[in-house]
N, C-alpha and C. Protein backbone atom coordinates (compact mmCIF):
# COMPACT_ATOMS: atom_id res chain seq x y z
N UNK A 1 189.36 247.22 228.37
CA UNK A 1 188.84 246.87 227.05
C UNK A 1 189.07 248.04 226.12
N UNK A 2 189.40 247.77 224.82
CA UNK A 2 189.95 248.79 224.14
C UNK A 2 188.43 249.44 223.19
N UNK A 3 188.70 250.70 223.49
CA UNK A 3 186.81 251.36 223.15
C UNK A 3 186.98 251.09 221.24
N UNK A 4 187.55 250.40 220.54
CA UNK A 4 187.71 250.08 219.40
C UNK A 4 187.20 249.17 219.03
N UNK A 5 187.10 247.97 220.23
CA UNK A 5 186.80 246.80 219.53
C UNK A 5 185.10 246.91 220.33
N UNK A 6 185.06 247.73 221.03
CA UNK A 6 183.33 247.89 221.49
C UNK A 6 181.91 247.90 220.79
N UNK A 7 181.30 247.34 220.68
CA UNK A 7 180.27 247.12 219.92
C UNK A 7 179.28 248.51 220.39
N UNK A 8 178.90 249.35 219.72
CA UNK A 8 177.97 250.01 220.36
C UNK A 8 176.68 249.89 220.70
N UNK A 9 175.90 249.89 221.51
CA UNK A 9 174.52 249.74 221.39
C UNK A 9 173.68 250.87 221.38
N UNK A 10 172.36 250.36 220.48
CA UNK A 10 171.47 251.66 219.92
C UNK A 10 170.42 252.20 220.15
N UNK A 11 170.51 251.66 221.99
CA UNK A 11 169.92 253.14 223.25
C UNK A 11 168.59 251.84 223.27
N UNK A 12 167.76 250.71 222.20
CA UNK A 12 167.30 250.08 222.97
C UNK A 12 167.57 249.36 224.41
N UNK A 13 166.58 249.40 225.32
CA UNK A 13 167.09 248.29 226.23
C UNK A 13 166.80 246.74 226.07
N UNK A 14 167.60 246.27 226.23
CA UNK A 14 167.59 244.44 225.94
C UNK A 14 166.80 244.12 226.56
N UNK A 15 165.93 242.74 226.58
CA UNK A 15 165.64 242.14 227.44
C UNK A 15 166.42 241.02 227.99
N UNK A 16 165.86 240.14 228.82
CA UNK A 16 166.48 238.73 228.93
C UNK A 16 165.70 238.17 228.31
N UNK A 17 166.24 237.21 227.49
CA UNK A 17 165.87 236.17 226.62
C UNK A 17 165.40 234.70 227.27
N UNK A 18 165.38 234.69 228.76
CA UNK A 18 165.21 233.65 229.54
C UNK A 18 163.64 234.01 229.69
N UNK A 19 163.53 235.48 229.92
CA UNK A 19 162.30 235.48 230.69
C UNK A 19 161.62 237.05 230.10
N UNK A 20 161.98 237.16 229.16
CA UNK A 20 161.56 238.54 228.37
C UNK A 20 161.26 240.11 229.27
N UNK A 21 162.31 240.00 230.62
CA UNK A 21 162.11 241.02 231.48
C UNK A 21 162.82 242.40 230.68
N UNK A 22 162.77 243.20 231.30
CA UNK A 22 164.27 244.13 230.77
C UNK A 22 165.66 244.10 231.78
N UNK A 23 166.74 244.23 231.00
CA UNK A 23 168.25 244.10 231.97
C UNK A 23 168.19 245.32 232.33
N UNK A 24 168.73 245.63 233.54
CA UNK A 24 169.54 246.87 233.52
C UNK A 24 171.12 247.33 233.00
N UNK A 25 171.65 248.56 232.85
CA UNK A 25 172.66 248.49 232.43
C UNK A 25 173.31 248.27 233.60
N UNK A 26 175.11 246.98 233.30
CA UNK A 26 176.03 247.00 234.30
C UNK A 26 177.50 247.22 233.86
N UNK A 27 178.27 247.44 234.77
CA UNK A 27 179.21 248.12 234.53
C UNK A 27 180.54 246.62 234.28
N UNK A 28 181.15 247.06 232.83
CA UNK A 28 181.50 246.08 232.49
C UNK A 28 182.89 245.29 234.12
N UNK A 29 182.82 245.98 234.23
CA UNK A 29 183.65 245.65 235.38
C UNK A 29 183.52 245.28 236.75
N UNK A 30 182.17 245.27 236.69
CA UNK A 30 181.48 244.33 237.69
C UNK A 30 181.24 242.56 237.43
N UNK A 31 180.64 242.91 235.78
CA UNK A 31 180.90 240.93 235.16
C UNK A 31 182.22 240.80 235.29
N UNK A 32 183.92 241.46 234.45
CA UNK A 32 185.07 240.78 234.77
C UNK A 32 185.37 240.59 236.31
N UNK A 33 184.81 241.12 237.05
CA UNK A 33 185.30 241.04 238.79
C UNK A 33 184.34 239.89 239.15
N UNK A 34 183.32 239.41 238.75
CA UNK A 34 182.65 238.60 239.70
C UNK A 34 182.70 237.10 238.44
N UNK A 35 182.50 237.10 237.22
CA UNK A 35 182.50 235.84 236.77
C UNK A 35 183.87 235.06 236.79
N UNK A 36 183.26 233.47 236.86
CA UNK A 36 185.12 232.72 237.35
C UNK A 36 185.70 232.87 235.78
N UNK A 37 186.93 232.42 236.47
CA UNK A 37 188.13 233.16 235.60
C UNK A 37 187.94 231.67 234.13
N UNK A 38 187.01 230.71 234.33
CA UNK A 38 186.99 230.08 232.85
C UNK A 38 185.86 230.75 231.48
N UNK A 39 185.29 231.82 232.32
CA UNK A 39 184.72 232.38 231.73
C UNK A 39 184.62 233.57 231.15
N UNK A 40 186.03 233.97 231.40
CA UNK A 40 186.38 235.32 231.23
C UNK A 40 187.00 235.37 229.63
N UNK A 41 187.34 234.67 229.39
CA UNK A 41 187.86 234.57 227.50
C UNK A 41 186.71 234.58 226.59
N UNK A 42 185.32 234.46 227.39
CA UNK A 42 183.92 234.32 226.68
C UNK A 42 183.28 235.28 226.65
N UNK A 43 183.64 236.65 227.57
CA UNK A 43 183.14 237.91 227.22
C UNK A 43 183.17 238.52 226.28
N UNK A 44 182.07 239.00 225.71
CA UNK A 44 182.22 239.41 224.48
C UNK A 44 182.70 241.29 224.47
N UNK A 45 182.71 242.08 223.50
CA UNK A 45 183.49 243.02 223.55
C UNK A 45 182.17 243.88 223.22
N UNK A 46 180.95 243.75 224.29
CA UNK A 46 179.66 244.72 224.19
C UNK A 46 179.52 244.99 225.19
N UNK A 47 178.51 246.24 225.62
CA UNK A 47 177.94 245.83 226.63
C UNK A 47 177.18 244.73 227.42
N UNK A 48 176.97 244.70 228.76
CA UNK A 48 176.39 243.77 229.93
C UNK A 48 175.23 244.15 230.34
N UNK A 49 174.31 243.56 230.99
CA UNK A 49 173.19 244.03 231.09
C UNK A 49 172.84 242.95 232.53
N UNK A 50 172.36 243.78 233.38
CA UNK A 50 171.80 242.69 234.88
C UNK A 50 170.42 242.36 234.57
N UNK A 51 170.18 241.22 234.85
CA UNK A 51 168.68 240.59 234.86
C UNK A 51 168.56 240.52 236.96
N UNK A 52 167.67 241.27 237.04
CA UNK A 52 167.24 240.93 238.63
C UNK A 52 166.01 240.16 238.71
N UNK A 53 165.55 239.65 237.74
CA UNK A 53 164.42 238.55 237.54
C UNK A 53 164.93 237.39 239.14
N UNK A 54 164.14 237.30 239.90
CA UNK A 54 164.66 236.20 241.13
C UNK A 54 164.21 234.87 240.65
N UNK A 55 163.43 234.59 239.61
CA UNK A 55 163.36 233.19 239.62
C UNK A 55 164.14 232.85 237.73
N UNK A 56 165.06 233.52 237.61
CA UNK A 56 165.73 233.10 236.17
C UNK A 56 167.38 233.55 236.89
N UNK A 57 167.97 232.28 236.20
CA UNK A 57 169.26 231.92 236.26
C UNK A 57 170.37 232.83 235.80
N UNK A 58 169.70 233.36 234.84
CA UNK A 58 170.37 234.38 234.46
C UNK A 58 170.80 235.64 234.81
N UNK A 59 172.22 235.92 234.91
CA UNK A 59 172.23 237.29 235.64
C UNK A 59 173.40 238.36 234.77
N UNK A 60 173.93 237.98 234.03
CA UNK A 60 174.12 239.11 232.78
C UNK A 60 173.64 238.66 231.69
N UNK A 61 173.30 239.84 230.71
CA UNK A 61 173.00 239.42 229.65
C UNK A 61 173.70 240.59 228.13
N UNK A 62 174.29 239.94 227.43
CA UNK A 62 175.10 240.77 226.30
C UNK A 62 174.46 241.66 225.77
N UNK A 63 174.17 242.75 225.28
CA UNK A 63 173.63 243.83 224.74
C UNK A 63 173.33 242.96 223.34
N UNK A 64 173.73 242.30 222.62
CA UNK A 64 172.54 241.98 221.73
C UNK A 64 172.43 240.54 221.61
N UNK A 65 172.09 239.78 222.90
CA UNK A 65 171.81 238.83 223.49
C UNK A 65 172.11 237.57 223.51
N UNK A 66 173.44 237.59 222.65
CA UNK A 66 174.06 236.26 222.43
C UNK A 66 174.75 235.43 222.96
N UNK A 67 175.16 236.09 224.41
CA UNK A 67 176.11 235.95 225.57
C UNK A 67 174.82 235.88 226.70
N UNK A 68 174.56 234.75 227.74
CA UNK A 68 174.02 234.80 228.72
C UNK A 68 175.36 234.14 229.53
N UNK A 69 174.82 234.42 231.10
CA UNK A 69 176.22 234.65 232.13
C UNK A 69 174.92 233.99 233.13
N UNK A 70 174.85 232.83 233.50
CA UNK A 70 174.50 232.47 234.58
C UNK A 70 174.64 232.52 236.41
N UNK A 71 174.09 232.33 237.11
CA UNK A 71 174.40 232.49 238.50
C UNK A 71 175.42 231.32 238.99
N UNK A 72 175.30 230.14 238.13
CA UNK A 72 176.93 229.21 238.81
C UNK A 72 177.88 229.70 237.69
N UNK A 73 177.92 230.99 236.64
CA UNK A 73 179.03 231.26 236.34
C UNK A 73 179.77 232.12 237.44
N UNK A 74 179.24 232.42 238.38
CA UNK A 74 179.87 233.89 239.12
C UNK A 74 180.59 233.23 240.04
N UNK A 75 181.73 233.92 240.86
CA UNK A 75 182.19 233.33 241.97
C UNK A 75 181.78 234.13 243.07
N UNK A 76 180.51 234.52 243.44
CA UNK A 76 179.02 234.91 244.58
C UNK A 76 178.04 234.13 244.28
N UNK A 77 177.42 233.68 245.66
CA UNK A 77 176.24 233.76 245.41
C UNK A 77 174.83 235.38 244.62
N UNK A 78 174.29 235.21 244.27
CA UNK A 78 173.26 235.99 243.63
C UNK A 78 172.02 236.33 244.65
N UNK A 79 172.56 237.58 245.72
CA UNK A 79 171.17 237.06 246.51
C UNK A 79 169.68 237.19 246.02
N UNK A 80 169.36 238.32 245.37
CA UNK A 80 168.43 237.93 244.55
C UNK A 80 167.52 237.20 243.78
N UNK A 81 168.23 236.24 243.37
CA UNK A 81 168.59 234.69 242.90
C UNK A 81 168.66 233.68 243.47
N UNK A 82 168.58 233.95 245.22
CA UNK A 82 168.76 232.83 245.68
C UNK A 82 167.71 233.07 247.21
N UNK A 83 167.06 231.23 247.30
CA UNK A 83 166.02 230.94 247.77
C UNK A 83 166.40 230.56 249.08
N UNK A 84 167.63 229.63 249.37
CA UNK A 84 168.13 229.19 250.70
C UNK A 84 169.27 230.09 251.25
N UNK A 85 169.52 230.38 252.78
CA UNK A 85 170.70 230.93 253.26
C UNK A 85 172.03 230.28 252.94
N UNK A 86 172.66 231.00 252.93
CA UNK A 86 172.91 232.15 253.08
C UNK A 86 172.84 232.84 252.12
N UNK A 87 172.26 233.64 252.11
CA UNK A 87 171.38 235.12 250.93
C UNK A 87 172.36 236.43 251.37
N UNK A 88 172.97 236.54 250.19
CA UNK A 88 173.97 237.68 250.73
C UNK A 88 173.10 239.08 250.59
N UNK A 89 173.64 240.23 251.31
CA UNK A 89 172.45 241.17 251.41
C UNK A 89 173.21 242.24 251.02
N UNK A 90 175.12 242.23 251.69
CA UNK A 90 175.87 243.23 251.92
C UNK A 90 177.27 242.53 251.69
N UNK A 91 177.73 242.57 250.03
CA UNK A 91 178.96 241.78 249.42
C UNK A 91 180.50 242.30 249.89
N UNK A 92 180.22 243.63 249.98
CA UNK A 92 181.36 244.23 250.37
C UNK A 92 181.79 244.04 252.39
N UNK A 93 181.30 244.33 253.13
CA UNK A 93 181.05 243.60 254.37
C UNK A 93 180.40 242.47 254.45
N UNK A 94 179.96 241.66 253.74
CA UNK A 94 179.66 240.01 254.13
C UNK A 94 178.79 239.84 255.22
N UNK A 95 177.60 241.28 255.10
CA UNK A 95 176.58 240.63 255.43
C UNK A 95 175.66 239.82 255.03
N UNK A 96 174.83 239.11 255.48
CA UNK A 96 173.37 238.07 254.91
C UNK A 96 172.23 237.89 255.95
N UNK A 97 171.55 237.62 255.27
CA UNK A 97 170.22 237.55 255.50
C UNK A 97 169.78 237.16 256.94
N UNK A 98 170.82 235.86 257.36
CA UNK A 98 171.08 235.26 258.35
C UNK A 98 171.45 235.90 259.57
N UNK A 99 172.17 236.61 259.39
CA UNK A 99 172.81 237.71 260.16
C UNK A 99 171.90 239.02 260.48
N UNK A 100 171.00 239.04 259.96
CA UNK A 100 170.38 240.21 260.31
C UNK A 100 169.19 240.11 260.86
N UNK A 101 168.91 238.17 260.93
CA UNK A 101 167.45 237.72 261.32
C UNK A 101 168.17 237.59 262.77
N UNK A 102 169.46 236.89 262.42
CA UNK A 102 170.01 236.56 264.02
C UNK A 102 169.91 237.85 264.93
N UNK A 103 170.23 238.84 264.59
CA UNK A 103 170.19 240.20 265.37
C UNK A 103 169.03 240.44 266.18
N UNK A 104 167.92 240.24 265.24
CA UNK A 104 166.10 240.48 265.84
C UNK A 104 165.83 239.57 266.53
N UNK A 105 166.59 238.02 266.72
CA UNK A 105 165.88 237.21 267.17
C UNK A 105 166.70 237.37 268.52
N UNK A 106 168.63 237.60 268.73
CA UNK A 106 168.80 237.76 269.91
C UNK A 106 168.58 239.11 270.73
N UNK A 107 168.29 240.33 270.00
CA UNK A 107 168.53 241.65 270.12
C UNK A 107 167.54 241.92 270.43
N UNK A 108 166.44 242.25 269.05
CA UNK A 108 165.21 242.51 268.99
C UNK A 108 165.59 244.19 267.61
N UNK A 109 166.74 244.29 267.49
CA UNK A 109 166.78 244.89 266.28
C UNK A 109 168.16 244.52 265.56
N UNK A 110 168.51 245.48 264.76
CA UNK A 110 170.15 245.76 264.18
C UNK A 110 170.44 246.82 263.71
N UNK A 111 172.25 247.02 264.12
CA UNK A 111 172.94 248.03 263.96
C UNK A 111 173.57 247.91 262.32
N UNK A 112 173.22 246.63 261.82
CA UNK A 112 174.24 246.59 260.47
C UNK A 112 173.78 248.11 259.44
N UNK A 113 172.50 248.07 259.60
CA UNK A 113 172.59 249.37 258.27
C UNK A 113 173.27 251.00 258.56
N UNK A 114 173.39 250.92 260.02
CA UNK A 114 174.29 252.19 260.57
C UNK A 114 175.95 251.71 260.11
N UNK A 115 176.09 250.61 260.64
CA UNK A 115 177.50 249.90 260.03
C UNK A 115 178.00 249.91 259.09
N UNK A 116 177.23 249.49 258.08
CA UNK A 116 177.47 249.65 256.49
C UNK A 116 177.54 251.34 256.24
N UNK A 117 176.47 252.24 256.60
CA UNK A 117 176.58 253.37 256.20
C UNK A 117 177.36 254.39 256.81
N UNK A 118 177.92 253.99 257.72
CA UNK A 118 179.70 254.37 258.45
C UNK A 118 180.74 254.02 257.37
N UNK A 119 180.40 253.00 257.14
CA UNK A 119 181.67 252.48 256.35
C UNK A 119 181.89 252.63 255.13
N UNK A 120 180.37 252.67 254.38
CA UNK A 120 180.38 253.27 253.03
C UNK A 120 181.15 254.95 253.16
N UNK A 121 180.18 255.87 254.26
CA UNK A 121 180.90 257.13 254.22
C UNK A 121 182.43 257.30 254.21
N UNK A 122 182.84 256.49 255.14
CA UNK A 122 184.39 256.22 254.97
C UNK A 122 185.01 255.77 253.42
N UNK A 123 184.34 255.71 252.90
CA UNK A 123 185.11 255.36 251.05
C UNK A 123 185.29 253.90 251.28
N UNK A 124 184.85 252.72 252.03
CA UNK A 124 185.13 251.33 252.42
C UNK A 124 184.52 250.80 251.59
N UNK A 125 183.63 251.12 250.87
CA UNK A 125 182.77 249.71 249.85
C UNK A 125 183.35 249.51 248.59
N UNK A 126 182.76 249.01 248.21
CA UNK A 126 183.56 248.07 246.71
C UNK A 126 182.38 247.68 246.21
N UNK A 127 181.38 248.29 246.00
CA UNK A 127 179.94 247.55 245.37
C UNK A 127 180.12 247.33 243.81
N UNK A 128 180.97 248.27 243.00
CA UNK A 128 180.99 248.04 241.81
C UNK A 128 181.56 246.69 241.17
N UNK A 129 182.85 246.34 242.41
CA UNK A 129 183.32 245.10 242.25
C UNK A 129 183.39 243.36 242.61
N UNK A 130 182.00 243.82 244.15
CA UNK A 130 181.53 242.89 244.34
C UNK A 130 180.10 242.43 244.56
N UNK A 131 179.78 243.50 244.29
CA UNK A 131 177.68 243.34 244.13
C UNK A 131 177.38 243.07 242.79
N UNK A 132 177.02 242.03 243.02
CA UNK A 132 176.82 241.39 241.10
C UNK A 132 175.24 242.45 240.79
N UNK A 133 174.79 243.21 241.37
CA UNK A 133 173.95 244.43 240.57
C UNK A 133 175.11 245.32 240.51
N UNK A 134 176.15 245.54 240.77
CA UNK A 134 177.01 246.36 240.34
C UNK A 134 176.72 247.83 241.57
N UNK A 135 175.69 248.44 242.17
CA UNK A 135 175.23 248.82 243.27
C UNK A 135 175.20 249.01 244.65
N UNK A 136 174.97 249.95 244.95
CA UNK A 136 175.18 249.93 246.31
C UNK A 136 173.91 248.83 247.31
N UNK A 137 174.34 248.38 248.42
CA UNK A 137 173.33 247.37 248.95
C UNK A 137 172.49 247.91 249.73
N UNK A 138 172.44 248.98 250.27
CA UNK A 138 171.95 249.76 251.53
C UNK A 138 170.08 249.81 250.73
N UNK A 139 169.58 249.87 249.76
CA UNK A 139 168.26 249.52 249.41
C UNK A 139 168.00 247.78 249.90
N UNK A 140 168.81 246.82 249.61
CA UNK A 140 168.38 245.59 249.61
C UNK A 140 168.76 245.42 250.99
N UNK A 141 169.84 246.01 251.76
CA UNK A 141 169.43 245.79 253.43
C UNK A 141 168.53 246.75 254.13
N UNK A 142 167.81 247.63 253.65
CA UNK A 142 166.36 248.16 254.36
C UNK A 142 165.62 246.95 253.97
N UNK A 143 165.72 246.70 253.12
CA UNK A 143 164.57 245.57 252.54
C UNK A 143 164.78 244.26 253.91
N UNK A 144 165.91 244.28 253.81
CA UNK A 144 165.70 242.77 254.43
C UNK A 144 165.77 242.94 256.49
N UNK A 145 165.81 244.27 256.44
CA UNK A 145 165.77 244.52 258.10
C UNK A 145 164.15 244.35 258.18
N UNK A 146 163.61 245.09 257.07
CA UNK A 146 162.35 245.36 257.43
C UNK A 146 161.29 243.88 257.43
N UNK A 147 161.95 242.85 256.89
CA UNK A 147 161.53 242.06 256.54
C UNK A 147 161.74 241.07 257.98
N UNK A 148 163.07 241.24 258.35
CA UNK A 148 163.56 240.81 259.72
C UNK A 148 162.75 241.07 261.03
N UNK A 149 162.36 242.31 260.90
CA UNK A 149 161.55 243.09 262.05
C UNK A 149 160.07 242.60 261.91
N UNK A 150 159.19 242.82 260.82
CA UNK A 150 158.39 242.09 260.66
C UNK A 150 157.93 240.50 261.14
N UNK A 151 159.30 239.69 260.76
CA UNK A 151 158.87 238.12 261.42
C UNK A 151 158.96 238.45 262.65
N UNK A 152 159.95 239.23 263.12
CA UNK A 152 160.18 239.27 264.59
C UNK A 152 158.98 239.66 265.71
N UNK A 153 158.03 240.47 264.80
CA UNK A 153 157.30 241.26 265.33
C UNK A 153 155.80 239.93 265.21
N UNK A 154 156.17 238.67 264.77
CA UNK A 154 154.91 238.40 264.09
C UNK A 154 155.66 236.99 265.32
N UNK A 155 156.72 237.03 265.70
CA UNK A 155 157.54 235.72 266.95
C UNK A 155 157.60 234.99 266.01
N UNK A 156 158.03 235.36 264.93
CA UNK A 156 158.36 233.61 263.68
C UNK A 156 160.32 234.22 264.01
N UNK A 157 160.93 234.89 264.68
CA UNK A 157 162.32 235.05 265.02
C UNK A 157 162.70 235.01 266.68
């Protein structure tokens, strides 16, 4: 994008207009990598902004709010955003939610967050281009081991 035709923004943070949360900032090149390609002539020439709100549809939002980017605009699911499996956890290795309950229930733990963090050290991830937070996942898979271990620990795995 040519820094000419960029709209600047003036250090407020936006909210979402769905649900009056605040966005975070995202990196414009995380919306062109993940929204489908009929929606890519509709980007506007501002900044992007992530809504991690889990119960609003919305998951970019334009810096001065005239552009919303929904979760069936993207070509991912939104795990955040989303209530049934498969709940992606880890975009760049294609882990989910599923996968990490399956571990506790045949195992009784999991190796994925050593996995991922082998592989991240190795320079292997791609979070900017396929984690629609634009982010690394290794926070949202503690989250969901711990969450794993927990049922497991409670025999609901």
């Amino acid at each position: 994008m040519n820094k000419r035709c960029s709209i600047k923004h003036d250090g407020v943070p936006p909210v979402c207009p769905m649900n009056e949360q605040a966005v975070k900032p995202i990196g414009r090149i995380t919306v062109e990598s993940l929204v489908n390609p009929e929606i890519q002539s509709y980007l506007l020439p501002q900044p992007y902004y992530f809504c991690n709100a889990p119960d609003c549809d919305t998951v970019y939002v334009s810096a001065l709010g005239e552009h919303l980017i929904t979760k069936d605009q993207l070509s991912v699911r939104v795990g955040i955003k989303e209530q049934e499996d498969p709940i992606p956890i880890c975009y760049c290795f294609n882990y989910d939610r599923q996968t990490i309950q399956a571990d506790f229930r045949n195992k009784g733990s999991t190796e994925i967050p050593k996995i991922i963090t082998a592989r991240v050290k190795a320079g292997e991830c791609q979070c900017e281009v396929t984690n629609p937070s634009g982010t690394c996942c290794l926070g949202d898979v503690s989250r969901a081991v711990k969450q794993a271990e927990a049922m497991h620990q409670q025999g609901l795995l």
